[in-house]
N, C-alpha and C. Protein backbone atom coordinates (compact mmCIF):
# COMPACT_ATOMS: atom_id res chain seq x y z
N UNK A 1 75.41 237.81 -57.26
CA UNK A 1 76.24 237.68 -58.46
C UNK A 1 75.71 238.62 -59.54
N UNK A 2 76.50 239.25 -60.33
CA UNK A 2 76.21 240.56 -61.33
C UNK A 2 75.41 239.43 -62.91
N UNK A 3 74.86 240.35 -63.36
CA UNK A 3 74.52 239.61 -64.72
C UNK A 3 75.94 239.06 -65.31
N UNK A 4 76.78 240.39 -65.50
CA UNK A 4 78.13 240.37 -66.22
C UNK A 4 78.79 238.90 -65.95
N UNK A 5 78.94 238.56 -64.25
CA UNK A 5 79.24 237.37 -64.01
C UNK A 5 78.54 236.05 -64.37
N UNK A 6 77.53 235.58 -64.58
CA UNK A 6 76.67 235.19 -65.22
C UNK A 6 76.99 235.06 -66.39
N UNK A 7 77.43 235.54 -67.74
CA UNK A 7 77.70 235.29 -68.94
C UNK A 7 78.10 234.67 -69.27
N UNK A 8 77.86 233.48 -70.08
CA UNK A 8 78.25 232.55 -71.25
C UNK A 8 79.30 233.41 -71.91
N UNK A 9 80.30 232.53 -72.20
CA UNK A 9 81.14 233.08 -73.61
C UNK A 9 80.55 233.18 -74.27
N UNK A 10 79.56 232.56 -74.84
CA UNK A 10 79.18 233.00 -76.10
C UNK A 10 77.84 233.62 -76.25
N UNK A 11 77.64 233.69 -75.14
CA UNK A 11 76.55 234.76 -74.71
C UNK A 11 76.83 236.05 -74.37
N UNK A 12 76.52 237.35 -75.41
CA UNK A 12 76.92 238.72 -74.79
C UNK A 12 76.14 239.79 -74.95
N UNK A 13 76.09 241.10 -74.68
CA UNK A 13 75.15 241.47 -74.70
C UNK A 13 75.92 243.48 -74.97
N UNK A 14 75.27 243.84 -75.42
CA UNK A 14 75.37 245.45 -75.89
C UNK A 14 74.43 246.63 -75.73
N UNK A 15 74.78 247.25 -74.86
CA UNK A 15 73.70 248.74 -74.76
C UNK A 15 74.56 250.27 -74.90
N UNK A 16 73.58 251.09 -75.04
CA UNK A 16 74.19 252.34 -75.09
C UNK A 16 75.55 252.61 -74.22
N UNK A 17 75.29 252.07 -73.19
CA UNK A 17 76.47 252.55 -72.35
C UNK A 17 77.15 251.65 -71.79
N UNK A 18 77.12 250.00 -72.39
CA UNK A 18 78.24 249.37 -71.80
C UNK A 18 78.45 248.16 -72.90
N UNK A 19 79.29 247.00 -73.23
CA UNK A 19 79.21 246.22 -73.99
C UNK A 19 80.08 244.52 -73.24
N UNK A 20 79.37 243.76 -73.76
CA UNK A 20 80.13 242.61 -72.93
C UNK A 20 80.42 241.60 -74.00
N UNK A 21 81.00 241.17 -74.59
CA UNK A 21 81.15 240.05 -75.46
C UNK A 21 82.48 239.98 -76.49
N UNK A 22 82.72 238.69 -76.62
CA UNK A 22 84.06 238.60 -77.63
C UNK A 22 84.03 237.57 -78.90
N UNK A 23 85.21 237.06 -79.51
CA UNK A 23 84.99 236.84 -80.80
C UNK A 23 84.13 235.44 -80.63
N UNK A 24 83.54 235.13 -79.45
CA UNK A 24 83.47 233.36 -79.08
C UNK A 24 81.95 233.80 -79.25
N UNK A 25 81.27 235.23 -78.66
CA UNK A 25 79.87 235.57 -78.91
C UNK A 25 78.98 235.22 -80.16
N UNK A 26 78.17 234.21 -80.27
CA UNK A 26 77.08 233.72 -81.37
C UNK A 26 75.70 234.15 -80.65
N UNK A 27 75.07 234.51 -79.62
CA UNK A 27 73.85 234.98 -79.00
C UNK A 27 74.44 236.67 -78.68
N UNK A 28 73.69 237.14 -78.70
CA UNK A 28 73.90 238.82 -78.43
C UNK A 28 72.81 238.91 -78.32
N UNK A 29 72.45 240.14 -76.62
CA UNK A 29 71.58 240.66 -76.63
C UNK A 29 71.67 242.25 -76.53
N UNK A 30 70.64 243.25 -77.32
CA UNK A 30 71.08 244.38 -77.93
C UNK A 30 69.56 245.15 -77.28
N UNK A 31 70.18 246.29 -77.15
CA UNK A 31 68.72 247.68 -77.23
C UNK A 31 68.08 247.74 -79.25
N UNK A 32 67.04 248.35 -78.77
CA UNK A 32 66.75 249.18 -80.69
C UNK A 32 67.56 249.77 -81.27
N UNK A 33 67.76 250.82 -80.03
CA UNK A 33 68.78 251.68 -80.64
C UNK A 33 70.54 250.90 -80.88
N UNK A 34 70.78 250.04 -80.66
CA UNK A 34 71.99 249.62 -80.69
C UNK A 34 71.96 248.53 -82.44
N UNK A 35 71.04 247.96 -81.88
CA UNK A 35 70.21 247.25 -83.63
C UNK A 35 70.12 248.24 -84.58
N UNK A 36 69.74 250.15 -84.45
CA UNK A 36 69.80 250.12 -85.50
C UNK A 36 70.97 250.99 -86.02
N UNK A 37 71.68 250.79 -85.33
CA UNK A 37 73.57 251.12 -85.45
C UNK A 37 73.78 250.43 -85.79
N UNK A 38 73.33 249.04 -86.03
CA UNK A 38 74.21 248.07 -86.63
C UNK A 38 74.11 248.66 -88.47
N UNK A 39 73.03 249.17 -88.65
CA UNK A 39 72.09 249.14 -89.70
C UNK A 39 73.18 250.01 -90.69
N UNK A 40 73.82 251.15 -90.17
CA UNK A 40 74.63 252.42 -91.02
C UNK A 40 75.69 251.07 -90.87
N UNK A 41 76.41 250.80 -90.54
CA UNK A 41 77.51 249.92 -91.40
C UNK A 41 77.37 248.55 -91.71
N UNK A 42 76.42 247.84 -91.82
CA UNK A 42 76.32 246.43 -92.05
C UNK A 42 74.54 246.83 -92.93
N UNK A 43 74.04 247.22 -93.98
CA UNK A 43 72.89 247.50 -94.25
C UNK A 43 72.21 246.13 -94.54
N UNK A 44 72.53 245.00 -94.91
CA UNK A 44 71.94 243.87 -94.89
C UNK A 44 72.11 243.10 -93.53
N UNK A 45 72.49 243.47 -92.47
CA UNK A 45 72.93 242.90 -91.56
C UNK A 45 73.29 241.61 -91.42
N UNK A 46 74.12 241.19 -92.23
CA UNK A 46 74.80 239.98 -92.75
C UNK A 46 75.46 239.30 -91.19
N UNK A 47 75.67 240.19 -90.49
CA UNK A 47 76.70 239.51 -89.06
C UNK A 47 75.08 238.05 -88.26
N UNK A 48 74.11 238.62 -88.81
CA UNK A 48 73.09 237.90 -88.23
C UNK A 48 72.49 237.01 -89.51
N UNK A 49 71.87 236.02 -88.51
CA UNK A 49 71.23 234.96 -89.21
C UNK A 49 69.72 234.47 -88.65
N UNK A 50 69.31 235.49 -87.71
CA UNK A 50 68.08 235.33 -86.28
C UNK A 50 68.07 236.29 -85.86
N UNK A 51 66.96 237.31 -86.06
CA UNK A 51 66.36 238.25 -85.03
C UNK A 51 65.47 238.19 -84.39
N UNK A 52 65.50 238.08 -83.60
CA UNK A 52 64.15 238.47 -82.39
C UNK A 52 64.32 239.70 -81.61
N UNK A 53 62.83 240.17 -82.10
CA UNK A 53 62.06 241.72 -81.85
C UNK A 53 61.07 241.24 -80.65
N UNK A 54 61.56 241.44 -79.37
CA UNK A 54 60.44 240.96 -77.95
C UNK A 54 59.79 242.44 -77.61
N UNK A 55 58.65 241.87 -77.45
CA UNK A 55 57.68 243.21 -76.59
C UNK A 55 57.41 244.21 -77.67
N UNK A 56 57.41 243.78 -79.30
CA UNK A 56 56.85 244.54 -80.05
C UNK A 56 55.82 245.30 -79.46
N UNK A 57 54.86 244.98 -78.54
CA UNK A 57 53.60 246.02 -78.51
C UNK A 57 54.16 247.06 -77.99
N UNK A 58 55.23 247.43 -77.43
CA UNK A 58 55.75 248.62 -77.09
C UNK A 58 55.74 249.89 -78.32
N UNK A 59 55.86 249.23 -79.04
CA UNK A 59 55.90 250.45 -80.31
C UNK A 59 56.56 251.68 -80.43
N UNK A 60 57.67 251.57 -79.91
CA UNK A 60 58.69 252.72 -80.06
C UNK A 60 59.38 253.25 -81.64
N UNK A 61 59.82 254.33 -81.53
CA UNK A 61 59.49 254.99 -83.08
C UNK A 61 60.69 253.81 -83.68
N UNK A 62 61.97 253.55 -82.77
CA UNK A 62 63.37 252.83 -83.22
C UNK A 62 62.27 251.04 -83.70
N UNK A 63 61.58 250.85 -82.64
CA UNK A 63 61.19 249.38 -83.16
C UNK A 63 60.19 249.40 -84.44
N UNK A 64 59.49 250.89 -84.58
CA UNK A 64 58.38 250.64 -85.49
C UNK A 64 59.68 250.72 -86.61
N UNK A 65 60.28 251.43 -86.78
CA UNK A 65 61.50 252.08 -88.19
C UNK A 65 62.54 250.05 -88.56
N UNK A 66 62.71 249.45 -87.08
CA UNK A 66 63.20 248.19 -87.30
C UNK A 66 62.13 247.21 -87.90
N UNK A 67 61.13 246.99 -87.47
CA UNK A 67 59.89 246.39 -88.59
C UNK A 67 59.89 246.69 -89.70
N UNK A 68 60.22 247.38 -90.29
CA UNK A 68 59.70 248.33 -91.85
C UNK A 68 60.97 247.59 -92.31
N UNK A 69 62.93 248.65 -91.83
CA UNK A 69 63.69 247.87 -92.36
C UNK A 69 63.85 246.42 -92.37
N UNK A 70 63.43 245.81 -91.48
CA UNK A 70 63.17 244.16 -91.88
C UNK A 70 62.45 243.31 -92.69
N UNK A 71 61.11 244.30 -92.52
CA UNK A 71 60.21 243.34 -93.53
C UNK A 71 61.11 244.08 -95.16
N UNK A 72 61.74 244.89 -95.42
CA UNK A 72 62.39 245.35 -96.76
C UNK A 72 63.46 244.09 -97.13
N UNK A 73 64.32 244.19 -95.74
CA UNK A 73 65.12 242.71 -96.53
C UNK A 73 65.19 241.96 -96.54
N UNK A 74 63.87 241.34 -96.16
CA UNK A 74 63.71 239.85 -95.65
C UNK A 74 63.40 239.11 -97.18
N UNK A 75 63.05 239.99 -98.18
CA UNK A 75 62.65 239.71 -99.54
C UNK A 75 63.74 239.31 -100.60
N UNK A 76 65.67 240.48 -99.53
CA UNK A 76 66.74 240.23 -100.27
C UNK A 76 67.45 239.29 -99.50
N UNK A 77 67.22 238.53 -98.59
CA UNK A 77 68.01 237.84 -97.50
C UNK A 77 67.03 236.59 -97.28
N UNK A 78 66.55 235.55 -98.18
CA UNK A 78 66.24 234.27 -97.60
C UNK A 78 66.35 233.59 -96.53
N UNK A 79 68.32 233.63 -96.33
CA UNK A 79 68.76 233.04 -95.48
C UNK A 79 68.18 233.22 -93.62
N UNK A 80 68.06 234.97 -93.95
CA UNK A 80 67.36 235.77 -92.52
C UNK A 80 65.84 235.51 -92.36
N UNK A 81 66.04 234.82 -91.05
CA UNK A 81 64.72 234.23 -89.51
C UNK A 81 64.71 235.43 -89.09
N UNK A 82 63.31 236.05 -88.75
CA UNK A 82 62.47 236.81 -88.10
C UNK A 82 61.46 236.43 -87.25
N UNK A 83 61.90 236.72 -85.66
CA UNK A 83 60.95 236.35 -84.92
C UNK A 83 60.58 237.34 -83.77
N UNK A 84 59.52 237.74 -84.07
CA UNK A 84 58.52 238.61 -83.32
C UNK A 84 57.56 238.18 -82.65
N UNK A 85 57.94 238.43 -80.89
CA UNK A 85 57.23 237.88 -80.16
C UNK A 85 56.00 239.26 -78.97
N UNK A 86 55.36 238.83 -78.61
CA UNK A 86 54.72 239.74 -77.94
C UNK A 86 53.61 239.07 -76.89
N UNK A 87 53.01 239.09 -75.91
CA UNK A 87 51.79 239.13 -75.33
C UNK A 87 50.45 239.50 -75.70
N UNK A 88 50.43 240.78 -76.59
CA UNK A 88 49.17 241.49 -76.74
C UNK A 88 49.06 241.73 -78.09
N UNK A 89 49.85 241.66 -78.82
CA UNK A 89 50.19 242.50 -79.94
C UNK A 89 49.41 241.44 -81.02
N UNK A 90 48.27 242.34 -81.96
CA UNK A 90 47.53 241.62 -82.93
C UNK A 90 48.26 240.51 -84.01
N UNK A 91 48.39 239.41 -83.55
CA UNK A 91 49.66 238.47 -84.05
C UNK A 91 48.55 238.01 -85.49
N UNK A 92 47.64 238.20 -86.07
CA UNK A 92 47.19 238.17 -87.55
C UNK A 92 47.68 239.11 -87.91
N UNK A 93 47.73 240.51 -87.61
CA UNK A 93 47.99 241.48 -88.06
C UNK A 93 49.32 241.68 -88.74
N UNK A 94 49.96 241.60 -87.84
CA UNK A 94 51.81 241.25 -88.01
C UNK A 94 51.93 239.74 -88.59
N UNK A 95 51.29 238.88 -88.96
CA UNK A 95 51.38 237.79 -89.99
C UNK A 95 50.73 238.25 -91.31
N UNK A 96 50.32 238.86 -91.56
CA UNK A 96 49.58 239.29 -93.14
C UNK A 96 50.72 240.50 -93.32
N UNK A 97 51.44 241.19 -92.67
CA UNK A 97 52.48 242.29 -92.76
C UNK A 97 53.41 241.49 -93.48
N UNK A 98 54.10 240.69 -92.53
CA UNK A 98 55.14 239.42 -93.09
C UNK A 98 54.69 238.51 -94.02
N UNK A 99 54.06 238.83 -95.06
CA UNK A 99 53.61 237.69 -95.73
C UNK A 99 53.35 236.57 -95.34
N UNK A 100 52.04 236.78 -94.13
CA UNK A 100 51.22 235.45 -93.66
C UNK A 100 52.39 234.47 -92.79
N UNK A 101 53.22 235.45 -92.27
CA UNK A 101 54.28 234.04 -91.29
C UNK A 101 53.84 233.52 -90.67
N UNK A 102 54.09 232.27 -90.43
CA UNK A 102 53.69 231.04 -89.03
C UNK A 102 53.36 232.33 -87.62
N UNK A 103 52.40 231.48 -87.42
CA UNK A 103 51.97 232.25 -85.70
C UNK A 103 51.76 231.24 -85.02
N UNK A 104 53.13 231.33 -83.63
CA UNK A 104 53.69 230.21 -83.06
C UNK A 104 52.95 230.46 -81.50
N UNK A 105 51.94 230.15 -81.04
CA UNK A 105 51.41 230.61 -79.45
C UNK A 105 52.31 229.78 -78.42
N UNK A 106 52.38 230.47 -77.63
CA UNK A 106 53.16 229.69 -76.32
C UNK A 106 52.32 230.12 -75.36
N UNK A 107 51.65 229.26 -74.64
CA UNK A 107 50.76 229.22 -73.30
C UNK A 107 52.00 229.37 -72.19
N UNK A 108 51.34 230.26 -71.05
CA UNK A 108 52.12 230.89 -70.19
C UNK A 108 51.41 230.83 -68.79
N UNK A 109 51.61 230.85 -67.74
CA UNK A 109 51.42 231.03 -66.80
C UNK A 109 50.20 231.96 -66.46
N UNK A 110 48.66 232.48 -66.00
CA UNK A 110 48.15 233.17 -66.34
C UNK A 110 47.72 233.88 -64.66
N UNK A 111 47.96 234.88 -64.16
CA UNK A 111 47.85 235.62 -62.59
C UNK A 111 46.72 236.28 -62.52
N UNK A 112 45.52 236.21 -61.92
CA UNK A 112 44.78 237.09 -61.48
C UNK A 112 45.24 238.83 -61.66
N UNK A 113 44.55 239.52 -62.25
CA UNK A 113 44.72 241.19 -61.88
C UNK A 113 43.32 241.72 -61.80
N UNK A 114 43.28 242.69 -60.35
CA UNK A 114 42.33 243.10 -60.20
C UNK A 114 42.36 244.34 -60.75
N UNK A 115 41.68 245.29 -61.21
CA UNK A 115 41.40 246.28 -61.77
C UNK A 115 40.41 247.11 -61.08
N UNK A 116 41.17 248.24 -60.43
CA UNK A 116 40.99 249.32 -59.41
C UNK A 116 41.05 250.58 -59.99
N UNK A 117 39.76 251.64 -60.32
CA UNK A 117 40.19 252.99 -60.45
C UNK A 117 39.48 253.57 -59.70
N UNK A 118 40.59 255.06 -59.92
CA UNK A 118 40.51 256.48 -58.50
C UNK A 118 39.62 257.24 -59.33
N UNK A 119 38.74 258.25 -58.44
CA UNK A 119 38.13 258.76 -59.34
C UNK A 119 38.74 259.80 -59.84
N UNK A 120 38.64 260.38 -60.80
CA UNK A 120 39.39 261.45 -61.63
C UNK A 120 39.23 262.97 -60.58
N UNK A 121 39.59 263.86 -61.09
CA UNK A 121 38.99 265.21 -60.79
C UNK A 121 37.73 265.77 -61.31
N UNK A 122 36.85 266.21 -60.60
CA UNK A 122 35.78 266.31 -61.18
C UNK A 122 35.18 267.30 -61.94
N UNK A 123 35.65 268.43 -61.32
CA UNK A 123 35.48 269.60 -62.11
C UNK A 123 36.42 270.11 -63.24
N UNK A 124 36.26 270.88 -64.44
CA UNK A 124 37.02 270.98 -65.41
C UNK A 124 38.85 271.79 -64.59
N UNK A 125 39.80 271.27 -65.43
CA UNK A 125 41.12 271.99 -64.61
C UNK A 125 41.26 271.63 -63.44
N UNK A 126 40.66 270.68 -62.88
CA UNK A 126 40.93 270.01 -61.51
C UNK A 126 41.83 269.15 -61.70
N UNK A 127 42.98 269.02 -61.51
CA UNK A 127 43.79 267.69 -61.67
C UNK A 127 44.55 267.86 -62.86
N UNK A 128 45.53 267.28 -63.36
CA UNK A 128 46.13 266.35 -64.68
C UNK A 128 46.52 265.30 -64.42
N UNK A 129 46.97 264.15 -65.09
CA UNK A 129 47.31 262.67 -64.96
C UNK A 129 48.32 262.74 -63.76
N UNK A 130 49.31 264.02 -63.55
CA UNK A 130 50.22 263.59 -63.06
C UNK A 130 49.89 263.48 -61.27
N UNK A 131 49.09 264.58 -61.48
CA UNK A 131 48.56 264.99 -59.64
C UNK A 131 47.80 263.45 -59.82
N UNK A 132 47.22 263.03 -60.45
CA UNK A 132 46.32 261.95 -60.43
C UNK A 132 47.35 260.99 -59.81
N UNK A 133 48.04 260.70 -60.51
CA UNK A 133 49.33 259.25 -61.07
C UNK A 133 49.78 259.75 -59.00
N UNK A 134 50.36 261.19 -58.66
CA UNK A 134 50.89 260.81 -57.36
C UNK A 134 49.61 260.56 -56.52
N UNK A 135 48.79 261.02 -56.47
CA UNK A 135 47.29 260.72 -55.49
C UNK A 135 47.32 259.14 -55.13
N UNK A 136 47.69 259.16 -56.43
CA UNK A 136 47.52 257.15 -56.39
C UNK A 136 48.69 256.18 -55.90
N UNK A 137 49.94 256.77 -56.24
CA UNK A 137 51.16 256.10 -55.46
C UNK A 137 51.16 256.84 -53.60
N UNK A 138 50.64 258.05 -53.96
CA UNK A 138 50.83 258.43 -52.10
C UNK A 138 49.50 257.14 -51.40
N UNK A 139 48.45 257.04 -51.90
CA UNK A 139 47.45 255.98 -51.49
C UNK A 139 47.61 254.83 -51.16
N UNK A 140 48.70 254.21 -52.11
CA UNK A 140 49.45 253.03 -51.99
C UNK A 140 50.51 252.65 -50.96
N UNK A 141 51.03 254.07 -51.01
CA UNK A 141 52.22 254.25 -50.01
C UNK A 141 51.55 254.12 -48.94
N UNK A 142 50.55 254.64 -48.38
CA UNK A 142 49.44 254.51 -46.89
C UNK A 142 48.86 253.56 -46.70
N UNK A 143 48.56 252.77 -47.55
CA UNK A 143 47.69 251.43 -47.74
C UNK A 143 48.47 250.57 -47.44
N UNK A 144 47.86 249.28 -46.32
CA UNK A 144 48.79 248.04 -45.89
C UNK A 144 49.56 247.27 -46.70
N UNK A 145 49.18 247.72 -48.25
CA UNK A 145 49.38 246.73 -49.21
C UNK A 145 50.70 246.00 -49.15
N UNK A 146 51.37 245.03 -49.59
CA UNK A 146 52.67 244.45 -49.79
C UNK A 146 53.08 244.63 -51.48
N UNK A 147 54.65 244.92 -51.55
CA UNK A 147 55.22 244.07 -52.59
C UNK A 147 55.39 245.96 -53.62
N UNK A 148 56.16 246.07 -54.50
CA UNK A 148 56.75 246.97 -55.17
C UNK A 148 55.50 247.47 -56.39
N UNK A 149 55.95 248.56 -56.52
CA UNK A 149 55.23 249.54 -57.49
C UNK A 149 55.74 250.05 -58.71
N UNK A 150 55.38 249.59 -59.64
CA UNK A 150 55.84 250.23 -61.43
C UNK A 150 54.47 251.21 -62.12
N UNK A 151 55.33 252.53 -61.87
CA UNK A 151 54.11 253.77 -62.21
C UNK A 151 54.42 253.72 -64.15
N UNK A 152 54.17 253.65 -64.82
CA UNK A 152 54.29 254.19 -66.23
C UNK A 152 53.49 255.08 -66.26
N UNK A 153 54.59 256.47 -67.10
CA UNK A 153 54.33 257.29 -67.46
C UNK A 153 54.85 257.98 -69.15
N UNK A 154 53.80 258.57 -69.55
CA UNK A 154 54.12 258.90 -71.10
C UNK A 154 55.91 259.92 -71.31
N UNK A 155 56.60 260.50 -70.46
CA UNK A 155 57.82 260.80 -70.82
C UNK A 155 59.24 260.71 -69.76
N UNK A 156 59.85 260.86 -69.95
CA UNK A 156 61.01 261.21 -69.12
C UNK A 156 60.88 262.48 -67.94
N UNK A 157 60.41 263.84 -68.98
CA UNK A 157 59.67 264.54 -67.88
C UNK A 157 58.74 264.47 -67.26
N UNK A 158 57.98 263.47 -67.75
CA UNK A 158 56.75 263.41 -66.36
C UNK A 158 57.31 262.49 -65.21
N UNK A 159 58.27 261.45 -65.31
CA UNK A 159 58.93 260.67 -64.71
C UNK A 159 59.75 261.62 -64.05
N UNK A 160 60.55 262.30 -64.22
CA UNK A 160 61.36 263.44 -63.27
C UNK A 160 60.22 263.91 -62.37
N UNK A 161 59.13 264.51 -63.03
CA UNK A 161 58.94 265.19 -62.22
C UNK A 161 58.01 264.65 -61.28
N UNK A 162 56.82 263.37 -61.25
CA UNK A 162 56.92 262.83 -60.41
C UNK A 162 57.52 262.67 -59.03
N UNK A 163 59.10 261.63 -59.58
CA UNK A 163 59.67 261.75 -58.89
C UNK A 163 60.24 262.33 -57.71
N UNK A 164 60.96 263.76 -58.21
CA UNK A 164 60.95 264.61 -57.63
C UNK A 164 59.69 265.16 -56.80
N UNK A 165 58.51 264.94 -56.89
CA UNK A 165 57.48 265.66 -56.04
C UNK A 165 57.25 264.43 -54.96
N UNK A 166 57.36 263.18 -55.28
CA UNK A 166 57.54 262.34 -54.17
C UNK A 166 58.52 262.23 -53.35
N UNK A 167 59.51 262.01 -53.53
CA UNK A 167 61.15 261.76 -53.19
C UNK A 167 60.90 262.99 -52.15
N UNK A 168 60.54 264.63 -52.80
CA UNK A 168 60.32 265.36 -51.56
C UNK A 168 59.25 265.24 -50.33
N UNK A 169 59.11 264.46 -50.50
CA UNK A 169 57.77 263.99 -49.28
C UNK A 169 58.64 263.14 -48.09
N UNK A 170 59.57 262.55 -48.88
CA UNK A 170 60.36 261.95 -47.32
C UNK A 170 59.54 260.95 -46.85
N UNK A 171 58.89 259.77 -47.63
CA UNK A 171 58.41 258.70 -47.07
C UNK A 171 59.23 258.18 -46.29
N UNK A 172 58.40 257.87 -45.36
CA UNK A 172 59.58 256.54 -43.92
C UNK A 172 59.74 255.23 -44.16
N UNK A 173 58.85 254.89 -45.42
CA UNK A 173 58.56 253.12 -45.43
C UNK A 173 58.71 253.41 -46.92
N UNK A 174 59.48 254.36 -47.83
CA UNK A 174 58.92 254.05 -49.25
C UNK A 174 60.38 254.43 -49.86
N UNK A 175 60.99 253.84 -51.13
CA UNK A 175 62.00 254.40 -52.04
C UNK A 175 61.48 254.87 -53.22
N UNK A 176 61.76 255.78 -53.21
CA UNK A 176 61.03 256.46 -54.81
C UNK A 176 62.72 256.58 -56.13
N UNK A 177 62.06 255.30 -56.80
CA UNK A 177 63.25 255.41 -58.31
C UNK A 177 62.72 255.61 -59.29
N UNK A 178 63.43 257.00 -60.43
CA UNK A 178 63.17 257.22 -61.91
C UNK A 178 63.63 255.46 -61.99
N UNK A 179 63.21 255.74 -63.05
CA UNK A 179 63.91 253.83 -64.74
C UNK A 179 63.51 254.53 -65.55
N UNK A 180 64.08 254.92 -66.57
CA UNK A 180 63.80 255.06 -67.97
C UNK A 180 65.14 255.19 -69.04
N UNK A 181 65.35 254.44 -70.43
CA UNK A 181 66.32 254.39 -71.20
C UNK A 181 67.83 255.25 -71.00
N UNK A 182 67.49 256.84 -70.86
CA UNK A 182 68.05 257.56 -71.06
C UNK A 182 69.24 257.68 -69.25
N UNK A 183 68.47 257.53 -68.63
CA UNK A 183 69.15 257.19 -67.47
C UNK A 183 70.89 256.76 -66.91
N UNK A 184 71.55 257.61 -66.47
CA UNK A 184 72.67 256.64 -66.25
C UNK A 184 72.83 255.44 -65.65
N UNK A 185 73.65 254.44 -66.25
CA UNK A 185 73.90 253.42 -65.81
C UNK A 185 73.71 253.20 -64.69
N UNK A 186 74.58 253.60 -63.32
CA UNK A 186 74.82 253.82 -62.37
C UNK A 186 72.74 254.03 -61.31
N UNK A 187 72.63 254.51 -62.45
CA UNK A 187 71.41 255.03 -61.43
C UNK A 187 70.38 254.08 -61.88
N UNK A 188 70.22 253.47 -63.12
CA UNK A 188 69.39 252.34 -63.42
C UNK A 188 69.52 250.86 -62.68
N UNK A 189 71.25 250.79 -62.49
CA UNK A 189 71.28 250.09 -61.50
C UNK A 189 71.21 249.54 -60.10
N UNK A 190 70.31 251.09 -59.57
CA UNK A 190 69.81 251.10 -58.12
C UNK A 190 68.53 250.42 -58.07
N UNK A 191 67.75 250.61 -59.35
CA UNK A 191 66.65 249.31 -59.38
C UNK A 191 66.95 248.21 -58.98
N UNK A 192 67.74 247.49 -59.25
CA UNK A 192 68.32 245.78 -59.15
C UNK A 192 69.25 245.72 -58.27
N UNK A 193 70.12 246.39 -57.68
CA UNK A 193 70.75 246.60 -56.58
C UNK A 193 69.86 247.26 -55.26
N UNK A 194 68.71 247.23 -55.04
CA UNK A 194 67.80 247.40 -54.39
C UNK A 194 68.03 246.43 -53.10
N UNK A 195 68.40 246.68 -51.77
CA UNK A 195 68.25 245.52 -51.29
C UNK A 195 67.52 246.03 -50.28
N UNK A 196 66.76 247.30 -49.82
CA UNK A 196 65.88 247.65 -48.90
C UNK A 196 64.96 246.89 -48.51
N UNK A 197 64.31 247.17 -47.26
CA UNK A 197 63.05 246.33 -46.89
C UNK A 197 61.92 247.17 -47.29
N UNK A 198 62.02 248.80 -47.74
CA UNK A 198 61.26 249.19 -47.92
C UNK A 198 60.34 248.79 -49.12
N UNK A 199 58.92 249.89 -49.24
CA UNK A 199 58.55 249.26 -50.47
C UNK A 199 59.21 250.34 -51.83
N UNK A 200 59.04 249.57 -52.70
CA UNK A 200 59.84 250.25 -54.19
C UNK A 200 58.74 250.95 -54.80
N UNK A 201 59.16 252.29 -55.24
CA UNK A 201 58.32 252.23 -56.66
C UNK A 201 58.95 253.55 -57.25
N UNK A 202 58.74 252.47 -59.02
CA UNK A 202 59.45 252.65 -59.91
C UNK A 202 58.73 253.26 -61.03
N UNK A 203 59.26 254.42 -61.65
CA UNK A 203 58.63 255.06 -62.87
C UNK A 203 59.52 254.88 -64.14
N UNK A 204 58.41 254.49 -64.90
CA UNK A 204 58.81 254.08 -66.59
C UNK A 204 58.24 254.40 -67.42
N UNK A 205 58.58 254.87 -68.88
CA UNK A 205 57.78 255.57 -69.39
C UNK A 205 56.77 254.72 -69.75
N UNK A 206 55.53 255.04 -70.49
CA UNK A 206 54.28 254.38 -70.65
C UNK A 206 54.55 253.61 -72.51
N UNK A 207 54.86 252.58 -72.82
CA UNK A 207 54.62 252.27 -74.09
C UNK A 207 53.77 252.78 -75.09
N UNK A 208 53.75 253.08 -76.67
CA UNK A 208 52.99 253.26 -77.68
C UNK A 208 52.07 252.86 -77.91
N UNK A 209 50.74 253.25 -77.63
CA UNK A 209 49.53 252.51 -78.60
C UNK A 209 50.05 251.94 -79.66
N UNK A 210 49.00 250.31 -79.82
CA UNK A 210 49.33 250.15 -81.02
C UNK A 210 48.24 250.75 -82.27
């Protein structure tokens, strides 16, 4: 069953390249960039009464520019709830920003991760991240291991080109997929329409330091 099918009436949702919802919609879920389109014709964003900003630690230039315009009108808009949630993200930090807001913890489920590194190149000009980054998915690809692969990488072009240098290798047991924002629809949706037995792996760009 599609997400689309799945939808609440009054549950809808909006991205760059597709939109689902009607006048019955009170929950909307939106990209940054679609939030801050709302911003040039609604500048108090009056259509809302609740935002939630998830995965702040990502720190993209659209979410850092949506923090700033929020904490500005949250001073002219009483009525407007701000809720910023994250995993990692220095939650004193972003409460003394907001004028000391409630910091609400939610205990979660917590998984073992082991932490494995390759050794670099050793000599100077030996290597860059990217020869590194495939060394390490071709390793994986050879290795008995089970279960799918998410490479992050710092752009779109390093993600192409990746890609492309794997994809030409012609693995027998492996699917090699770009993911990243800019992506067509169509092709983002071969992630989740995935129904191979092979193993996956997927490149995304790498999030912002905070």
């Amino acid at each position: 069953m599609s997400f689309r099918a799945r939808l609440d009436r009054f549950v809808g949702y909006k991205t760059r390249f597709e939109s689902q919802e009607s006048a019955s919609t009170i929950v909307r879920f939106m990209t940054d960039g679609v939030m801050l389109s709302e911003i040039a014709s609604d500048r108090m964003l009056r259509r809302y009464d609740t935002i939630i900003i998830d995965e702040v630690h990502e720190r993209s230039l659209n979410i850092d520019f949506l923090l700033g315009y929020l904490r500005t009108i949250l001073s002219r808009r009483k009525d407007l709830r701000l809720i910023i949630s994250s995993a990692t993200a220095d939650t004193q930090l972003f409460s003394k920003i907001f004028g000391n807001a409630p910091v609400v913890d939610v205990e979660g489920k917590l998984f073992p991760v082991e932490v494995v590194y390759m050794p670099f190149g050793q000599t100077p000009g030996e290597g860059d991240y990217l020869d590194e980054a495939q060394k390490a998915v071709e390793s994986l690809i050879d290795s008995d291991e089970k279960g799918d692969v998410l490479v992050f990488l710092p752009t779109e072009w390093d993600i192409m080109e990746l890609y492309r240098n794997l994809a030409a290798r012609h693995f027998a047991h492996a699917l090699i997929l770009p993911l990243f924002a800019r992506l067509p629809k169509r092709q983002q949706d071969l992630i989740f329409r995935n129904r191979t037995s092979k193993r996956s792996f997927y490149h995304h760009p790498l999030p912002r330091p905070p």
